[in-house]
Protein backbone atom coordinates (compact mmCIF):
# COMPACT_ATOMS: atom_id res chain seq x y z
CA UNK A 1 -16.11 5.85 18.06
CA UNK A 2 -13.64 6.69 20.39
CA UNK A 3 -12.42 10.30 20.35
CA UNK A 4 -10.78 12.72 22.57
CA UNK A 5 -8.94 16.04 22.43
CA UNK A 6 -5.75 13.66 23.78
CA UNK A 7 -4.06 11.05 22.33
CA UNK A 8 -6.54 7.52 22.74
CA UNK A 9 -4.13 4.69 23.92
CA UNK A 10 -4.27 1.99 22.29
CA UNK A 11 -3.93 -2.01 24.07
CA UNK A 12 -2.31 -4.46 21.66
CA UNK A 13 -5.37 -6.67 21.01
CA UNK A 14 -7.25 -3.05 19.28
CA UNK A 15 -3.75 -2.35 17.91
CA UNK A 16 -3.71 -5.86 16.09
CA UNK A 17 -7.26 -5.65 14.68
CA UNK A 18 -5.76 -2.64 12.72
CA UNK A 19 -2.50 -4.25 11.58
CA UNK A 20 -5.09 -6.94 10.54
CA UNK A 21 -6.99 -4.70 8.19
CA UNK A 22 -4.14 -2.90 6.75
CA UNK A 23 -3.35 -6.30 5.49
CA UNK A 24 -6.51 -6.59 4.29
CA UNK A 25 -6.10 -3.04 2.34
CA UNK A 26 -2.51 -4.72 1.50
CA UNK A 27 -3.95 -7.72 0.02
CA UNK A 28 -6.12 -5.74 -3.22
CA UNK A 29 -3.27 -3.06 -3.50
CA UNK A 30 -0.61 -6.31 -4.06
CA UNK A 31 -3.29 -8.09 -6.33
CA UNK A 32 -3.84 -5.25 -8.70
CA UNK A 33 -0.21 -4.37 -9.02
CA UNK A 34 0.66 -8.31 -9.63
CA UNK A 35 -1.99 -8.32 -12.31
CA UNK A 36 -1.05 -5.00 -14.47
CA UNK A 37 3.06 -5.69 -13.74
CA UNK A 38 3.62 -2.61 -10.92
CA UNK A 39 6.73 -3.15 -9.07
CA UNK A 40 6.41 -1.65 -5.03
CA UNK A 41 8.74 -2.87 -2.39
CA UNK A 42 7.17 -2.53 1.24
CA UNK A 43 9.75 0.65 2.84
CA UNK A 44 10.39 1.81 6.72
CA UNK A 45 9.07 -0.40 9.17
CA UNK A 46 6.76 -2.33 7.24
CA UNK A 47 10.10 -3.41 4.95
CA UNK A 48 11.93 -4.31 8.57
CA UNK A 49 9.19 -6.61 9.84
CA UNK A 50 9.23 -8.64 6.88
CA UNK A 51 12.43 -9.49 7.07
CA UNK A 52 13.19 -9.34 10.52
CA UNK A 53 9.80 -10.47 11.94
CA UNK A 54 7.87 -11.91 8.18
CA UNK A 55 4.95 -9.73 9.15
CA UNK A 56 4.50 -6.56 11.01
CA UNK A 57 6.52 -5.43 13.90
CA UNK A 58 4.44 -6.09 16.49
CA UNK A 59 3.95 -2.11 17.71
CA UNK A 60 3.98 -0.82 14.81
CA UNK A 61 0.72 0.94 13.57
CA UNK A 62 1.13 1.42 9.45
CA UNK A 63 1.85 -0.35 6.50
CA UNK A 64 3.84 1.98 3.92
CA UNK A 65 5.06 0.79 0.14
CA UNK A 66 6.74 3.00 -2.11
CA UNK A 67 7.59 2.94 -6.24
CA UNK A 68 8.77 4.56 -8.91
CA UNK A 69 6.69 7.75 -10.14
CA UNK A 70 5.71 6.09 -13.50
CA UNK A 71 4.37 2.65 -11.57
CA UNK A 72 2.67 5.18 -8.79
CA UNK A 73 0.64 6.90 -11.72
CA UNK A 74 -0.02 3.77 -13.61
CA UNK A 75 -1.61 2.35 -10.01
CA UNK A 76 -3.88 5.32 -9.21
CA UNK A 77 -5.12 5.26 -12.92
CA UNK A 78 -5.83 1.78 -12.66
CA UNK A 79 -7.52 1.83 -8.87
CA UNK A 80 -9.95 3.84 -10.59
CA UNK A 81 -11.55 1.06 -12.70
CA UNK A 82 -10.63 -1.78 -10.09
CA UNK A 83 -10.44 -1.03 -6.78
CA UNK A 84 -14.09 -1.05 -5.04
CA UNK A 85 -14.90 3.11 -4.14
CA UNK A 86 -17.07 1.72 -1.89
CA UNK A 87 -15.06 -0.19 0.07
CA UNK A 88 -11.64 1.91 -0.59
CA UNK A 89 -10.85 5.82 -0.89
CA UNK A 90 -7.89 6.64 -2.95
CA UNK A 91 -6.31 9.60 -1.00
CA UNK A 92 -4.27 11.60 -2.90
CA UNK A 93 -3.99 15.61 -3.37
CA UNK A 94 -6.02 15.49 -6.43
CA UNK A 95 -8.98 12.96 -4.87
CA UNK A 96 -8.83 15.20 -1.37
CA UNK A 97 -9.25 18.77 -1.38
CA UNK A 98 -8.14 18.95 2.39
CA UNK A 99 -5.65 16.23 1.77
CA UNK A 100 -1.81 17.78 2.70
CA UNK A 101 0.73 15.11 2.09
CA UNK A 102 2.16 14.57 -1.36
CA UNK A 103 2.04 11.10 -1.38
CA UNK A 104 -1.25 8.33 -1.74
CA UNK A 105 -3.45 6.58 0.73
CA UNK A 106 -5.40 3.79 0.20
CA UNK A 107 -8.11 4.21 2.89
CA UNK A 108 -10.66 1.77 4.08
CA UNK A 109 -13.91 3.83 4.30
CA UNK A 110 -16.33 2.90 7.29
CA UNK A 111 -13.66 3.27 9.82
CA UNK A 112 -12.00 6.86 11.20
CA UNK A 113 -7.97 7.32 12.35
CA UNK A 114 -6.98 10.67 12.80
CA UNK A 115 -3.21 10.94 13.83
CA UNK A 116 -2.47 12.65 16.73
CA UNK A 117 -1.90 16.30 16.58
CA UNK A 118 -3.20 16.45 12.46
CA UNK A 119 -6.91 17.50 13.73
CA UNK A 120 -6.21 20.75 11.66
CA UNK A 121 -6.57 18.95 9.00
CA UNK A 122 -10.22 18.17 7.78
CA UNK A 123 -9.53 15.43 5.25
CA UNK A 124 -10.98 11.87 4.71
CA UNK A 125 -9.59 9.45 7.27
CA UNK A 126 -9.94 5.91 8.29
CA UNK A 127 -7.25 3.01 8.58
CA UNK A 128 -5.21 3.32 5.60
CA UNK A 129 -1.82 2.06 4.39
CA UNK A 130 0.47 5.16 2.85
CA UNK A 131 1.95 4.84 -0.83
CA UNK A 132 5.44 6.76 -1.46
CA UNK A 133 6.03 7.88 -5.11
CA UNK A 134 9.63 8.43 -5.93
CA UNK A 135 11.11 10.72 -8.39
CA UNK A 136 14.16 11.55 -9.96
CA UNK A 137 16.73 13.46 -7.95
CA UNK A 138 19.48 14.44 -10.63
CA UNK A 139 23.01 14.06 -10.27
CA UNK A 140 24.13 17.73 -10.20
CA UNK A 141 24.83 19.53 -7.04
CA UNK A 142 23.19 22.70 -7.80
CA UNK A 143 20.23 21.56 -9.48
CA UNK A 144 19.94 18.70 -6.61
CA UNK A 145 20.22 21.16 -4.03
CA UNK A 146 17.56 23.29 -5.30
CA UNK A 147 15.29 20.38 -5.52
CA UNK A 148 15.84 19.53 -2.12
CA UNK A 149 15.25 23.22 -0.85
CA UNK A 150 12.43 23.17 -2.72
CA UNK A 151 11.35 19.89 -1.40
CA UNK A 152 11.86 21.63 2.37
CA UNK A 153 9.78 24.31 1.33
CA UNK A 154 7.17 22.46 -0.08
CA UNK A 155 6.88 19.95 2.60
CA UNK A 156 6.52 22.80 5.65
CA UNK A 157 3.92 24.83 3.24
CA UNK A 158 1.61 21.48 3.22
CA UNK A 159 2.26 20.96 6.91
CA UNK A 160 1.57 24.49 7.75
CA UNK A 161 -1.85 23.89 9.26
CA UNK A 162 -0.81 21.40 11.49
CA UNK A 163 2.31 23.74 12.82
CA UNK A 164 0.30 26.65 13.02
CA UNK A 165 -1.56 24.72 15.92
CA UNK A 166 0.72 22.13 17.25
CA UNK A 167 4.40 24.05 16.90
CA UNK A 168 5.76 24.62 20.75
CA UNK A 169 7.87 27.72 19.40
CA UNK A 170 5.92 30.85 18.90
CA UNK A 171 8.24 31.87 15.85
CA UNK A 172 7.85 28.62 14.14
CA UNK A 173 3.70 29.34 14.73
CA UNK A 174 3.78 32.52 13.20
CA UNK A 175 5.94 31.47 10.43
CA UNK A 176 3.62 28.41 9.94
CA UNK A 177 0.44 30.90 9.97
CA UNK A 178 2.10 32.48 7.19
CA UNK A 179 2.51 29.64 4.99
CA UNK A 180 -1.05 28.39 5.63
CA UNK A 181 -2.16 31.21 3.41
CA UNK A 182 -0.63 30.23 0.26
CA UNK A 183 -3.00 28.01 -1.59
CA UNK A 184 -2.72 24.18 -1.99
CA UNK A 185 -2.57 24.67 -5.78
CA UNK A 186 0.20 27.19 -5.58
CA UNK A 187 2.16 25.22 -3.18
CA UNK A 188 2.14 21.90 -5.69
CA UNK A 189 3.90 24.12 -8.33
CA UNK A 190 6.63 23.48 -6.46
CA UNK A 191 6.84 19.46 -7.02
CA UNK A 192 6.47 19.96 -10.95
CA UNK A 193 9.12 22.84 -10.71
CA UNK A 194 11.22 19.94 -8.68
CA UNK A 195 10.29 17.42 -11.18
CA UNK A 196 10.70 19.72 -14.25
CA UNK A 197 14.75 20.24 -13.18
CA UNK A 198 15.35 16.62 -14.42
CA UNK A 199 14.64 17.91 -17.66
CA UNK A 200 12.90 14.40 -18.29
CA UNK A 201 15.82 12.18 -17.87
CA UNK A 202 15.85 9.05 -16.00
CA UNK A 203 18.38 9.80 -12.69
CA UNK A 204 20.21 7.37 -11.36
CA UNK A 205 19.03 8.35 -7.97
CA UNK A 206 15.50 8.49 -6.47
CA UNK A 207 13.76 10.13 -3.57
CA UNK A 208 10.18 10.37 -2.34
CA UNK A 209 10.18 14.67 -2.06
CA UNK A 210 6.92 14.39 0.13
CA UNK A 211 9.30 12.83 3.08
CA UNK A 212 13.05 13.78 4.13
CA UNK A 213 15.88 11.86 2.65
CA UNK A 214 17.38 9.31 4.32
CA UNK A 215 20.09 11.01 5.27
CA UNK A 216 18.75 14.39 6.47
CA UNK A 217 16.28 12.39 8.91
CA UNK A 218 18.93 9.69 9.97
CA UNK A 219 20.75 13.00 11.06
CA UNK A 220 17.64 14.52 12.65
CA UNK A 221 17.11 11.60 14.33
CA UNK A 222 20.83 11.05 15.77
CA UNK A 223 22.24 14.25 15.64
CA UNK A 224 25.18 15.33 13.97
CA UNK A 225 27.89 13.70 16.56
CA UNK A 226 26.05 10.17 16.47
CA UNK A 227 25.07 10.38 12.72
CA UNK A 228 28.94 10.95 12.38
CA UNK A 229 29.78 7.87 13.72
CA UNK A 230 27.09 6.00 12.46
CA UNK A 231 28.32 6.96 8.84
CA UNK A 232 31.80 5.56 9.92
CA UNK A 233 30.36 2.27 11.11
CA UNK A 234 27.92 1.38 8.51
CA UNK A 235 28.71 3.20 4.97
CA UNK A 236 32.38 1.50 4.87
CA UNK A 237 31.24 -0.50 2.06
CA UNK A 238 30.28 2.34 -0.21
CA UNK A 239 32.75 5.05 -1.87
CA UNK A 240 32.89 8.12 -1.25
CA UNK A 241 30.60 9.19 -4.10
CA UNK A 242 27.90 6.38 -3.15
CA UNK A 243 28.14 7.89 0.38
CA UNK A 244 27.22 11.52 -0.67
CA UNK A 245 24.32 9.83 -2.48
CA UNK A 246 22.96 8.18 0.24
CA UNK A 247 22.97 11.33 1.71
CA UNK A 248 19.79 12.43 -0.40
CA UNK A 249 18.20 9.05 -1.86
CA UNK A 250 18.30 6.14 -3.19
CA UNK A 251 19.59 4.34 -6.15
CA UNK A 252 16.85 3.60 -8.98
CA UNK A 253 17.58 -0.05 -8.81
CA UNK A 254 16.00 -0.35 -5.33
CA UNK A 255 12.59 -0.08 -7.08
CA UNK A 256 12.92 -1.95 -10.25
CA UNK A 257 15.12 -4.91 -8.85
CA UNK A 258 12.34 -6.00 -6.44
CA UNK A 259 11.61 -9.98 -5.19
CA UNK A 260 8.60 -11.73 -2.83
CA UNK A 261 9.06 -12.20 0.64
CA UNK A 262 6.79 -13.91 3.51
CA UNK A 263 4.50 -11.31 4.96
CA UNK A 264 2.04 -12.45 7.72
CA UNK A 265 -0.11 -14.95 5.44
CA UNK A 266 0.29 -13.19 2.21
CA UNK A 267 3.68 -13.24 -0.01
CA UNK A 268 4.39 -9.17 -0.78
CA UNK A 269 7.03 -7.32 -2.96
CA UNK A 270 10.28 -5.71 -1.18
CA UNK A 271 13.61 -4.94 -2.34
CA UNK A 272 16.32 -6.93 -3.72
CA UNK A 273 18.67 -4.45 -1.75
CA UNK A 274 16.91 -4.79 1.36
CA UNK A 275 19.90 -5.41 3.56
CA UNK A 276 21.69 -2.00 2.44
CA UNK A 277 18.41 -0.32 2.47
CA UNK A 278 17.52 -1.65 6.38
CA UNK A 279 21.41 -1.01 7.43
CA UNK A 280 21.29 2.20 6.27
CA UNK A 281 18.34 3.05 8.15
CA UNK A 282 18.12 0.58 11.07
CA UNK A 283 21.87 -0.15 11.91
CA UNK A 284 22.05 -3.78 13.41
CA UNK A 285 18.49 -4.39 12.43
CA UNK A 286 18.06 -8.03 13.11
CA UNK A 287 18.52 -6.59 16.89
CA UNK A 288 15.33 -6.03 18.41
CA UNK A 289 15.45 -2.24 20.29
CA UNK A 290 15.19 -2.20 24.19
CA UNK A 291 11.53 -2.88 25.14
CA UNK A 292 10.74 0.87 26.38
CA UNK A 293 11.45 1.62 23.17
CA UNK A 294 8.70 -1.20 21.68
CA UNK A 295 5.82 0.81 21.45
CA UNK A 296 3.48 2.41 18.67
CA UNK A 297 5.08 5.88 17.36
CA UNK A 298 2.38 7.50 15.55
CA UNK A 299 -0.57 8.08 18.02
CA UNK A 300 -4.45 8.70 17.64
CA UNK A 301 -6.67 10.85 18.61
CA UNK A 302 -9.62 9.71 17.60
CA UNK A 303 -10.07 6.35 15.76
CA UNK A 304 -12.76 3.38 14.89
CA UNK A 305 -13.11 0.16 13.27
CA UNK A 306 -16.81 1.09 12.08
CA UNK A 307 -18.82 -1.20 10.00
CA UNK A 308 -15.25 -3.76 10.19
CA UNK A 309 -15.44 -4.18 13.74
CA UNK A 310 -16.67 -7.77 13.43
CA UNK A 311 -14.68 -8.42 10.43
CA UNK A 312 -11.78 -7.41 12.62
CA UNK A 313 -12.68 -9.83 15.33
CA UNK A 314 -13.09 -12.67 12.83
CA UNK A 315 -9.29 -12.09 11.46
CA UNK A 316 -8.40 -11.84 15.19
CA UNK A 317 -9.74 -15.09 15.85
CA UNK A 318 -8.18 -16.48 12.69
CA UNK A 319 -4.61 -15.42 13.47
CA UNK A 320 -4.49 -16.38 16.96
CA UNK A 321 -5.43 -19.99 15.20
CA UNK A 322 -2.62 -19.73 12.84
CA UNK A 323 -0.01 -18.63 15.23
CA UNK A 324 -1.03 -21.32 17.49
CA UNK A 325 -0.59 -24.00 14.56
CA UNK A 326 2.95 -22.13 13.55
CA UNK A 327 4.09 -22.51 17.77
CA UNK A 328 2.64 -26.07 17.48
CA UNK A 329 4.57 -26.86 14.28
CA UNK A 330 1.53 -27.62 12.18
CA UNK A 331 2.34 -25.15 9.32
């Protein structure tokens, strides 16, 4: 294994292998979910390589799917009588008691990734592929703004490990120390309090509350002055009431309206509103970014392939083949 205090870089052939098992972990995921009727769409980047690239963009490290609360719980019930527990541990903050993200991992056990800067956390690890559960978000703006300062809350109290160690501001350390005292348990009241404001009815609009809304990190990530003008230049299509929406989530129908797509050498569910979906979040995203910007954004500190290295060498070998017969025309 290699580990290290700093972050372990990571050369595109090792980066590959990984990609390659994900879509291994992909592969059983999509199978049970065809089988029992579970709708997913592949979300982020995975959902932008498959249509912009039919596989994974090439620097990118994770593979992330997302569906509808009711599909999410029907999955985890079912992974319990047909997904192999030896080969595959089902990561959620029920299965994990040191687990602090409320959403799923499938993880392949036998291997170890630990994300940069989440040693704090003591949980199971390994290569994994991340499952987003989305829930109602109603359409009231009181009730929806409590949920999403809830949300806030909730998401800092589970994080407050990590930013009690890794925060650069003192304040936000001692703030983060504080919050690491309140028990797990206590802090998931929260999401049923969240989930109990919908007063059971089925919203138009969805979010995932274990991540920010598409708009609050599209404006993290611009700023206000450039999220401004991206709003102007991509959400003239949508009224005014759409536009608040997109704001904080996404319409229901982007989960049950779902069709295949090419993915590497497997066919996988995304979207049937892919294109507003990617605009939203990627802008002109057929247009690949500059190249310093091509490179992997999550990064390890300590990771291994285990018991799969050879495995992962064999589908190495195997893909180089079948991107050779693509370039040569073959298939």
């Amino acid at each position: 294994m290699k580990s290290n205090e700093q972050v372990i870089p990571i050369n595109a052939t090792e980066l590959r292998k990984i990609q390659l098992l994900q879509l291994e972990i992909l592969k059983d995921v999509d199978r049970i979910c065809r089988k029992h009727d579970i709708k997913y769409t592949l979300c982020g980047g995975s959902l932008l390589g498959a249509i912009r690239h039919k596989g994974f963009i090439p620097w990118d490290d994770d593979i992330d799917i997302t569906m509808l609360r009711k599909e999410y719980e029907k999955f985890l019930k079912i992974c319990e009588q047909e997904l192999d527990k030896e080969k595959y541990f089902v990561q959620t903050v029920d299965t994990d008691p040191e687990y602090r993200w409320i959403y799923g991992k499938i993880i392949l056990n036998g291997t170890t990734y630990v994300r940069a800067g989440q040693e704090a956390i003591k949980s199971h690890n390994g290569i994994f592929i991340d499952i987003f559960p989305r829930d109602g978000k109603l359409n009231n703006r009181m009730i929806g703004q409590i949920q999403s300062k809830c949300a806030y809350l909730l998401r800092k109290t589970m994080y407050s490990p990590v930013g009690a160690e890794k925060s650069e501001d003192e304040r936000a350390r001692k703030i983060f120390r504080r919050l690491a005292k309140i028990p797990k348990k206590d802090a998931l009241k929260l999401l049923t309090f969240i989930r109990m404001l919908n007063f059971g009815r089925e919203t138009k609009m969805v979010r995932c509350w274990g991540l920010m809304a598409n708009g609050e990190k599209k404006k993290y990530e611009l700023g206000p002055k450039r999220y401004k003008r991206f709003k102007k230049a991509n959400w003239n299509v949508l009224s005014d009431e759409e536009k608040e929406k997109r704001k904080e989530g996404l319409l229901r129908c982007f989960f049950t309206e779902v069709m295949d797509a090419p993915f590497e050498d497997m066919t996988v569910m995304i979207t049937a509103h892919y294109d507003e979906w990617l605009r939203f979040n990627f802008d002109n995203y057929m247009k690949l970014p500059p190249k310093e910007k091509r490179v992997m954004h999550q990064k390890a500190s300590a990771y291994s392939l285990g018991q799969y290295e050879e495995l992962a060498a064999e589908l190495l070998r195997e893909d180089e083949k079948r991107k050779k017969m693509q370039t040569n025309g073959k298939i």
